[in-house]
PDB file of N, CA and C in Angstrom:
ATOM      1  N   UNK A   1       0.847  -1.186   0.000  1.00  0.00           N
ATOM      2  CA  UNK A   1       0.000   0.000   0.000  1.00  0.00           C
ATOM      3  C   UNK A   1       0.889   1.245   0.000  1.00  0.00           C
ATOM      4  N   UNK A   2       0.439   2.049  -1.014  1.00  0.00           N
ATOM      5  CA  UNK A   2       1.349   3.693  -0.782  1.00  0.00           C
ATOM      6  C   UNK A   2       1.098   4.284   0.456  1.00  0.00           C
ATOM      7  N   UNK A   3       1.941   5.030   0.501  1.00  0.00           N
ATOM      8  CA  UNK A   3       1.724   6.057   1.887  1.00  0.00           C
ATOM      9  C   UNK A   3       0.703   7.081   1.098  1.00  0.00           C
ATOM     10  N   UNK A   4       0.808   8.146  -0.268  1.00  0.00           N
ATOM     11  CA  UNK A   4       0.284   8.600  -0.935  1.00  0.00           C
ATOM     12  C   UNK A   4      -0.365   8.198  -1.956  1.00  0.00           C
ATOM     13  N   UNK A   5      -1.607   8.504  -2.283  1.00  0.00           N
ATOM     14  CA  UNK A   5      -2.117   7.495  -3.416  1.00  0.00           C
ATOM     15  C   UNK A   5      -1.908   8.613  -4.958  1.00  0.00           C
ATOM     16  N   UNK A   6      -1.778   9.486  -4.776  1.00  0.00           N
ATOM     17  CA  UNK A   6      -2.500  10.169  -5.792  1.00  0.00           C
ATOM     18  C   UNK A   6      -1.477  11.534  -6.477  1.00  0.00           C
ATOM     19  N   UNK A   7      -0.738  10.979  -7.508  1.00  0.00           N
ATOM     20  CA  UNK A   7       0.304  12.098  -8.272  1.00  0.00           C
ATOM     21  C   UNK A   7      -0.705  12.806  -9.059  1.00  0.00           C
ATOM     22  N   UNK A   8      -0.336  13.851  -8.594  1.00  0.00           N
ATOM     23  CA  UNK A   8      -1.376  15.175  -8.757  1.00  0.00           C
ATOM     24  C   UNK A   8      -0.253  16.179  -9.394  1.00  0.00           C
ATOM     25  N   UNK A   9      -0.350  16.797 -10.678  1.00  0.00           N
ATOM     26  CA  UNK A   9       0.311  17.334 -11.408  1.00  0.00           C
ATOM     27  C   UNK A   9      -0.454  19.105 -12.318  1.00  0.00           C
ATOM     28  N   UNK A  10       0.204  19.558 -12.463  1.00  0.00           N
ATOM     29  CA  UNK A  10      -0.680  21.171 -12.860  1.00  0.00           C
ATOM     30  C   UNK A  10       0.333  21.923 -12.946  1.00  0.00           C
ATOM     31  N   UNK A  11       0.122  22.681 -14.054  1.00  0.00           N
ATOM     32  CA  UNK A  11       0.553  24.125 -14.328  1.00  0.00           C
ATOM     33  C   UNK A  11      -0.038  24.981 -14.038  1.00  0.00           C
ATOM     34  N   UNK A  12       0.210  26.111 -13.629  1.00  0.00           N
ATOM     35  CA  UNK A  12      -0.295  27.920 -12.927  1.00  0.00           C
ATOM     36  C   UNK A  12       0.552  28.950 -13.552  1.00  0.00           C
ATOM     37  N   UNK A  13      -0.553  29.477 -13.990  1.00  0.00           N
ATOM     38  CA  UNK A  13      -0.382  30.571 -14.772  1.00  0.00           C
ATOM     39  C   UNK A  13      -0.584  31.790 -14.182  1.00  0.00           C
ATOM     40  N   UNK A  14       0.154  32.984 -13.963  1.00  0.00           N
ATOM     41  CA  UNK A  14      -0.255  33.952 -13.061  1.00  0.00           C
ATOM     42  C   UNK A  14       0.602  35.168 -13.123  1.00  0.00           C
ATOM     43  N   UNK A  15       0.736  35.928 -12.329  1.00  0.00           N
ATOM     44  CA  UNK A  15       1.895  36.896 -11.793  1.00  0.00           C
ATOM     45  C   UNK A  15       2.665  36.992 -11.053  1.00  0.00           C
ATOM     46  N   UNK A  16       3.431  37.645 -10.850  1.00  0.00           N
ATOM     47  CA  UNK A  16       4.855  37.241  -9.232  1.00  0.00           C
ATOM     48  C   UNK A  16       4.644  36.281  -8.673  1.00  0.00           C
ATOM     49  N   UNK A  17       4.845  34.998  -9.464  1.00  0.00           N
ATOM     50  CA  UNK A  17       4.538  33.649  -8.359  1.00  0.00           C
ATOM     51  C   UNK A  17       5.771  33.444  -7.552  1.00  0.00           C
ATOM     52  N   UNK A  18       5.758  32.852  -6.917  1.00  0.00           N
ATOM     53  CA  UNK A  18       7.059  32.338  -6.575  1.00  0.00           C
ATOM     54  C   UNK A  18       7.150  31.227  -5.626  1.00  0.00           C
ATOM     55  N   UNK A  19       8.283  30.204  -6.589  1.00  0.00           N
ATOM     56  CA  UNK A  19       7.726  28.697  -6.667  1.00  0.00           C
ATOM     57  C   UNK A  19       8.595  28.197  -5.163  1.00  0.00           C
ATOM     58  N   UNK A  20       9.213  29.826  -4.420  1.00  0.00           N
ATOM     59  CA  UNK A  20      10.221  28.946  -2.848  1.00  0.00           C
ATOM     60  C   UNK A  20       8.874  29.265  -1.739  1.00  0.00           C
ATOM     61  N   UNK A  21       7.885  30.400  -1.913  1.00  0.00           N
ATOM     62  CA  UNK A  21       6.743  30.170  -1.293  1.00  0.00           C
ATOM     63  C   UNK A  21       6.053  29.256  -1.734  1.00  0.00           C
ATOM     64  N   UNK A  22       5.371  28.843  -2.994  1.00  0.00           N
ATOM     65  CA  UNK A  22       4.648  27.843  -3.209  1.00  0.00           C
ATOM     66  C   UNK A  22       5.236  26.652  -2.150  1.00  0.00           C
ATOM     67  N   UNK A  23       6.372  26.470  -2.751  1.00  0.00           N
ATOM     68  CA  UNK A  23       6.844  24.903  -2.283  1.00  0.00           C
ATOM     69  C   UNK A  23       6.719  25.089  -0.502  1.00  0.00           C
ATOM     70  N   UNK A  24       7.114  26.138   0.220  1.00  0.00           N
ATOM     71  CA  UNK A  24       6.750  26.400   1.523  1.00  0.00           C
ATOM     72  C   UNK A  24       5.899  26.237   1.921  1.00  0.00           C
ATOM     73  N   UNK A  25       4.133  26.497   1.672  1.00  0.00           N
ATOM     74  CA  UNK A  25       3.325  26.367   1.534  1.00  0.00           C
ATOM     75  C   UNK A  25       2.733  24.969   1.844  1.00  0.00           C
ATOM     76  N   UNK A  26       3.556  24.174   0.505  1.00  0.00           N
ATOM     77  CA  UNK A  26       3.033  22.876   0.235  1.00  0.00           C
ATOM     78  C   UNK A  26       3.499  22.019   1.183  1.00  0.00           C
ATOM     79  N   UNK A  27       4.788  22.215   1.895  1.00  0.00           N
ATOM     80  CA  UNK A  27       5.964  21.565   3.106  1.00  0.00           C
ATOM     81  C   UNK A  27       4.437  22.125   4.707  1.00  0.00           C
ATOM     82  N   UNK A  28       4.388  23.248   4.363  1.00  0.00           N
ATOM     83  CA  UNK A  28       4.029  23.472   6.012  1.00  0.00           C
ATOM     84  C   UNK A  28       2.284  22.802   6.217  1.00  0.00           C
ATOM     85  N   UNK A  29       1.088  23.181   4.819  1.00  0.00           N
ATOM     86  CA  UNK A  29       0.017  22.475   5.257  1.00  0.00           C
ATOM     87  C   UNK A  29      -0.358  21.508   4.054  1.00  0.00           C
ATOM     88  N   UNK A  30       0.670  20.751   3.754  1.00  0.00           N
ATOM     89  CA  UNK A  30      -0.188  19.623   2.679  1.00  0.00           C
ATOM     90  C   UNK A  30       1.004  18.226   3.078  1.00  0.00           C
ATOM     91  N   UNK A  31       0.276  16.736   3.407  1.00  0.00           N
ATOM     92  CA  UNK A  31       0.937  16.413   3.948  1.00  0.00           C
ATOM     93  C   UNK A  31       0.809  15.350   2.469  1.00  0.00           C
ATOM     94  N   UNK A  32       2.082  14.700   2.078  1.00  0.00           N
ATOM     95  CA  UNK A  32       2.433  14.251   0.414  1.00  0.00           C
ATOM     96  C   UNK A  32       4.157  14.536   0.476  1.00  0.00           C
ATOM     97  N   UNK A  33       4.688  14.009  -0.366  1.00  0.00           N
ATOM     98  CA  UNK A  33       6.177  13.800  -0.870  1.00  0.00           C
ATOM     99  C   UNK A  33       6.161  13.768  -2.685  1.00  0.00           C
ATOM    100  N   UNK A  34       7.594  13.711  -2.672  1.00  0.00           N
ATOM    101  CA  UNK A  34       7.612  13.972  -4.250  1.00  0.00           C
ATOM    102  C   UNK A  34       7.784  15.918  -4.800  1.00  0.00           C
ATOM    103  N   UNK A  35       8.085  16.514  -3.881  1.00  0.00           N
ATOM    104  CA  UNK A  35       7.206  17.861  -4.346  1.00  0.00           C
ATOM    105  C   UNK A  35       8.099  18.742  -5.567  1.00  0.00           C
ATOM    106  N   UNK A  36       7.596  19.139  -6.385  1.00  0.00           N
ATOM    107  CA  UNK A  36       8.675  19.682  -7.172  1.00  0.00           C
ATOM    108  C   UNK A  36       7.356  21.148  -7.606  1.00  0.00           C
ATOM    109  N   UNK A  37       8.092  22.293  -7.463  1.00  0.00           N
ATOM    110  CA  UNK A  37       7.337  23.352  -8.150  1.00  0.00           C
ATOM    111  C   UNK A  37       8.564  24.076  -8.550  1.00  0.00           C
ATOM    112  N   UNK A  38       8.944  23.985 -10.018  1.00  0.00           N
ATOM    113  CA  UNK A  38       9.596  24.723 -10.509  1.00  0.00           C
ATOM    114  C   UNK A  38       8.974  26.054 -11.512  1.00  0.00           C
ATOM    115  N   UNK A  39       9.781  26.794 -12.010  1.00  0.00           N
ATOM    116  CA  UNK A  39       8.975  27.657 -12.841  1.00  0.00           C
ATOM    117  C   UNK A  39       9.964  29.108 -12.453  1.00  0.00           C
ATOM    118  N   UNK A  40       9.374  30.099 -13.218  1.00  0.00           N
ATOM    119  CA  UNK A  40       9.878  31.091 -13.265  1.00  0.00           C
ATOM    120  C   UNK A  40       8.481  32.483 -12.606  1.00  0.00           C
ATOM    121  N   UNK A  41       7.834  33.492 -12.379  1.00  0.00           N
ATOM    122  CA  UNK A  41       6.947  34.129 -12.065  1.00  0.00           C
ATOM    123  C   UNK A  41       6.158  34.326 -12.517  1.00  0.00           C
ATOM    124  N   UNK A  42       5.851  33.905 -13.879  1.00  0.00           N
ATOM    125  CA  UNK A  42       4.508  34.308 -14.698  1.00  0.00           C
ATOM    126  C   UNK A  42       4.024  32.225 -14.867  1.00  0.00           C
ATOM    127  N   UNK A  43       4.849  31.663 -14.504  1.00  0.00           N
ATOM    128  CA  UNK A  43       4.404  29.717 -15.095  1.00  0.00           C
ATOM    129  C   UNK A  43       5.418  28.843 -13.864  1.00  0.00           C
ATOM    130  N   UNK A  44       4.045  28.026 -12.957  1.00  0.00           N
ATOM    131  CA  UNK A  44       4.697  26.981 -12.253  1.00  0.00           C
ATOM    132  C   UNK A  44       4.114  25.760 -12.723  1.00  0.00           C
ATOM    133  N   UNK A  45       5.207  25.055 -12.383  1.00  0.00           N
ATOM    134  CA  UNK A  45       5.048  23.036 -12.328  1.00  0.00           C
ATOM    135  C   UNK A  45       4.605  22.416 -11.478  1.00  0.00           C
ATOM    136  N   UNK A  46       3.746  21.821 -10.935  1.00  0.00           N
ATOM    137  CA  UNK A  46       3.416  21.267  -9.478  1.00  0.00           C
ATOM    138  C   UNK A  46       3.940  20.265 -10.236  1.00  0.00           C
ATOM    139  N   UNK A  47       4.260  19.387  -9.394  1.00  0.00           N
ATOM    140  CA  UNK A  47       4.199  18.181  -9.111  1.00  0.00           C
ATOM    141  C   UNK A  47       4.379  17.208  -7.233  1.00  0.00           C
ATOM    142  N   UNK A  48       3.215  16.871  -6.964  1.00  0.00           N
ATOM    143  CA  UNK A  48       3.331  15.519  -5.957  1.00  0.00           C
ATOM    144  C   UNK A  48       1.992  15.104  -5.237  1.00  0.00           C
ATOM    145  N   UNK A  49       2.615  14.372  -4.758  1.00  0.00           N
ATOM    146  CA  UNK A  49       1.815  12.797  -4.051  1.00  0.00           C
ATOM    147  C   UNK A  49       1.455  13.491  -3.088  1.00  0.00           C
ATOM    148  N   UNK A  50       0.203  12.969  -3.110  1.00  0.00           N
ATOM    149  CA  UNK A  50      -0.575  13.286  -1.629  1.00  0.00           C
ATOM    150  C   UNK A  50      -2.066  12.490  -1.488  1.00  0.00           C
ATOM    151  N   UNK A  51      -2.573  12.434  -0.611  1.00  0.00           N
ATOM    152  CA  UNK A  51      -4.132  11.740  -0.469  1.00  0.00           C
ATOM    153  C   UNK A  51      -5.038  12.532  -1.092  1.00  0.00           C
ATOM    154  N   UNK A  52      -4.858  13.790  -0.553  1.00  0.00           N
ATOM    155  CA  UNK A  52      -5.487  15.050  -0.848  1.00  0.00           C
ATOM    156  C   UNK A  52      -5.751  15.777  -1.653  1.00  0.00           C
ATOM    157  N   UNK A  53      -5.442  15.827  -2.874  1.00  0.00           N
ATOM    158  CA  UNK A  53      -5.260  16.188  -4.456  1.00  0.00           C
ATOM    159  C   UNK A  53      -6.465  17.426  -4.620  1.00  0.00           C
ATOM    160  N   UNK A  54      -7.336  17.655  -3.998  1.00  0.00           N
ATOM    161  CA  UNK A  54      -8.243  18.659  -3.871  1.00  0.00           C
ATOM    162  C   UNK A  54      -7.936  19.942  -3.381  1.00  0.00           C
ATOM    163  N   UNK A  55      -7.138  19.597  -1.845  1.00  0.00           N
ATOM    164  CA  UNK A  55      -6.644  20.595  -1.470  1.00  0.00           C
ATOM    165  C   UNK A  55      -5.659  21.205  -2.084  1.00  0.00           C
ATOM    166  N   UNK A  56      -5.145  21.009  -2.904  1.00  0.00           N
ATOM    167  CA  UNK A  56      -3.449  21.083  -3.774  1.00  0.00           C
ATOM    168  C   UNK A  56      -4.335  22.158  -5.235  1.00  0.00           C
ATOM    169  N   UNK A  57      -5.325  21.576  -5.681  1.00  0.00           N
ATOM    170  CA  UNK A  57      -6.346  22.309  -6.644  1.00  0.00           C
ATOM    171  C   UNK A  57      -6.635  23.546  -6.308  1.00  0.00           C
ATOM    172  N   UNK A  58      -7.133  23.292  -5.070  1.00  0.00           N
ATOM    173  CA  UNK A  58      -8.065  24.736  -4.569  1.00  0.00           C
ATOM    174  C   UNK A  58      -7.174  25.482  -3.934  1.00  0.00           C
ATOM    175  N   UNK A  59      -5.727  25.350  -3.180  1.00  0.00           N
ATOM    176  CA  UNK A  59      -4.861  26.162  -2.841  1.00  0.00           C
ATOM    177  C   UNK A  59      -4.327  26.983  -4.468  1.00  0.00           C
ATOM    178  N   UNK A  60      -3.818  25.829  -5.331  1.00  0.00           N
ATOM    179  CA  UNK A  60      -3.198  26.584  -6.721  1.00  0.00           C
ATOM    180  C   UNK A  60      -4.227  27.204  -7.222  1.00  0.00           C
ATOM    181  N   UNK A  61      -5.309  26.968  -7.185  1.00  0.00           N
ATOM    182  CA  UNK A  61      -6.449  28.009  -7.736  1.00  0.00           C
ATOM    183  C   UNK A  61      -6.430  29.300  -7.309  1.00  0.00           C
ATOM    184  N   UNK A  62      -5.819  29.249  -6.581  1.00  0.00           N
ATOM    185  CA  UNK A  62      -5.821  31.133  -5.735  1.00  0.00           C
ATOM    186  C   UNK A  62      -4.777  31.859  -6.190  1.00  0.00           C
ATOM    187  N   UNK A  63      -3.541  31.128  -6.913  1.00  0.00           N
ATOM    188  CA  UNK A  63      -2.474  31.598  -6.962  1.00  0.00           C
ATOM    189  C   UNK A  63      -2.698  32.235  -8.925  1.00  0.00           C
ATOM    190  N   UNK A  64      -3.842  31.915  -9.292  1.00  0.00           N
ATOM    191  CA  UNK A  64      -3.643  31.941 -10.812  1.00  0.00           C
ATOM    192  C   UNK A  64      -4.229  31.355 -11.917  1.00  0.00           C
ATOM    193  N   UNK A  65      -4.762  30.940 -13.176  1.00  0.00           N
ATOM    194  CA  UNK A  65      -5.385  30.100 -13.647  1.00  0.00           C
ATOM    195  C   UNK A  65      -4.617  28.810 -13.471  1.00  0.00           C
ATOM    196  N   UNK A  66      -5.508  27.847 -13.459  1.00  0.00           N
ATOM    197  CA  UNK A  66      -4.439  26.264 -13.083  1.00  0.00           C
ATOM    198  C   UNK A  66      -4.940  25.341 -14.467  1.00  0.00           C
ATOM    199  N   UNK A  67      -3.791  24.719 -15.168  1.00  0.00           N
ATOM    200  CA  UNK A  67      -4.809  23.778 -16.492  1.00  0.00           C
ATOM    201  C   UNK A  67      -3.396  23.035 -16.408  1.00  0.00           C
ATOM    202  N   UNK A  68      -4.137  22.017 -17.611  1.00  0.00           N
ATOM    203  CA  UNK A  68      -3.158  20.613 -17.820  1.00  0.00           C
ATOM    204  C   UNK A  68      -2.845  20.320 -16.828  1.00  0.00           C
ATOM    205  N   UNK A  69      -3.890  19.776 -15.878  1.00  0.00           N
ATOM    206  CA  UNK A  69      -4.080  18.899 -13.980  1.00  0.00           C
ATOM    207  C   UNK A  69      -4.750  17.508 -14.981  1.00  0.00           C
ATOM    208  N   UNK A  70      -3.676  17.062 -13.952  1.00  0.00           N
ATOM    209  CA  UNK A  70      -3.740  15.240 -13.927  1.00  0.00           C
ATOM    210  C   UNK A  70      -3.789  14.853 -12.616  1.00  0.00           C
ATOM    211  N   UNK A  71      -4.421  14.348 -12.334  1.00  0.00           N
ATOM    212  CA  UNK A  71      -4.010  13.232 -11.176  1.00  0.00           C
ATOM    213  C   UNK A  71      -4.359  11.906 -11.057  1.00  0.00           C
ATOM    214  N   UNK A  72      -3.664  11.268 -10.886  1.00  0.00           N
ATOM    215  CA  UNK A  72      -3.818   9.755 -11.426  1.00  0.00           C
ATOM    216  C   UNK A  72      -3.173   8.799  -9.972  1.00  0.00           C
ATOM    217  N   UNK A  73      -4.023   7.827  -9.881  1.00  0.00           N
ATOM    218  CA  UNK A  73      -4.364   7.260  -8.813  1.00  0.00           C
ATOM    219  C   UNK A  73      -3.159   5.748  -8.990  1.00  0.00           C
ATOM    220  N   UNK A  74      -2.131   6.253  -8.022  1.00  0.00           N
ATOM    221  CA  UNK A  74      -0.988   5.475  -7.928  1.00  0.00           C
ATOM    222  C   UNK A  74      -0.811   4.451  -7.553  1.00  0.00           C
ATOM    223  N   UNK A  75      -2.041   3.908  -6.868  1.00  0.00           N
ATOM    224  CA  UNK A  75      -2.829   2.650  -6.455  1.00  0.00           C
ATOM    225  C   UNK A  75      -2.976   1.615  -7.372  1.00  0.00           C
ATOM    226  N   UNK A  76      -4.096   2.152  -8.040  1.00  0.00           N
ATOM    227  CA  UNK A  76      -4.562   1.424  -8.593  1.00  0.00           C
ATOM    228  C   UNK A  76      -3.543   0.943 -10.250  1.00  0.00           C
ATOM    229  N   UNK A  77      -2.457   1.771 -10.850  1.00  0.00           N
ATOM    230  CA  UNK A  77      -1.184   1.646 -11.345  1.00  0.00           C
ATOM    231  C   UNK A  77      -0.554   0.741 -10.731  1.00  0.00           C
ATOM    232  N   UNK A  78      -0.423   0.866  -9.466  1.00  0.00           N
ATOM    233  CA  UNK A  78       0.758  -0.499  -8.849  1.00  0.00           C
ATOM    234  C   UNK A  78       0.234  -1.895  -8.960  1.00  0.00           C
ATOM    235  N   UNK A  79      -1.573  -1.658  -9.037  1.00  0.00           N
ATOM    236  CA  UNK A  79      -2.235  -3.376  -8.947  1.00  0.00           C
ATOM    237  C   UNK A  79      -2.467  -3.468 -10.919  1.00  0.00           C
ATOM    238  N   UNK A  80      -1.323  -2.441 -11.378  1.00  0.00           N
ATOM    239  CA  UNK A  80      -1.828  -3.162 -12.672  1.00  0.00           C
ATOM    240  C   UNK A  80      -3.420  -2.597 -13.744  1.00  0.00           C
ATOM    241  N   UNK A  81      -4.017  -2.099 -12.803  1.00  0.00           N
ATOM    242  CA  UNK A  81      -5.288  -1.710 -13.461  1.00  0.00           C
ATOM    243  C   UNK A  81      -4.825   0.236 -14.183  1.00  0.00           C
ATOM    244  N   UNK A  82      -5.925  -0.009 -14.826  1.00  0.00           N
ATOM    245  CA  UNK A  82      -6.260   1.442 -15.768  1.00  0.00           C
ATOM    246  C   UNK A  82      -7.521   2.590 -15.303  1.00  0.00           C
ATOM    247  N   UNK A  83      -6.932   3.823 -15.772  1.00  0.00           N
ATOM    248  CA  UNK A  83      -7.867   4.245 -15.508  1.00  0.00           C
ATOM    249  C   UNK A  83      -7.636   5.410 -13.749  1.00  0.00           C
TER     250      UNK A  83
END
């Protein structure tokens, strides 16, 4: 069984982002591993694992438009199944 089920992935589109608060953010109230937010101030990368994949949505939703979000259930990948 994962500790995290769910690689949750998105781009944000916005203004003065900045991806050492984002990632701060994501360290102090989202509990998941894997974390990568790279990018420059106008375009970030999420990427990581967490149970929670909602909260990770609706936090990046504040920061900017959010598109090309995947999240795909890491579970059900390890038993082999689709979808």
């Amino acid at each position: 069984m994962l500790e995290y089920r769910y690689d949750t992935q998105l781009l944000i589109e916005g203004e003065d982002l900045d991806e050492d608060v984002i990632r701060d953010y994501f360290i102090d109230n989202f509990n998941g591993d894997c974390l990568l937010a790279v990018g420059d101030d106008t375009l970030i990368k999420i990427h990581y694992h967490t149970n929670e994949p909602w909260k990770v949505l609706e936090y990046c939703s504040t920061l900017g438009e959010i598109y090309d979000i995947v999240v795909e259930d890491m579970d059900r990948q390890a038993r082999g199944l689709h979808g």
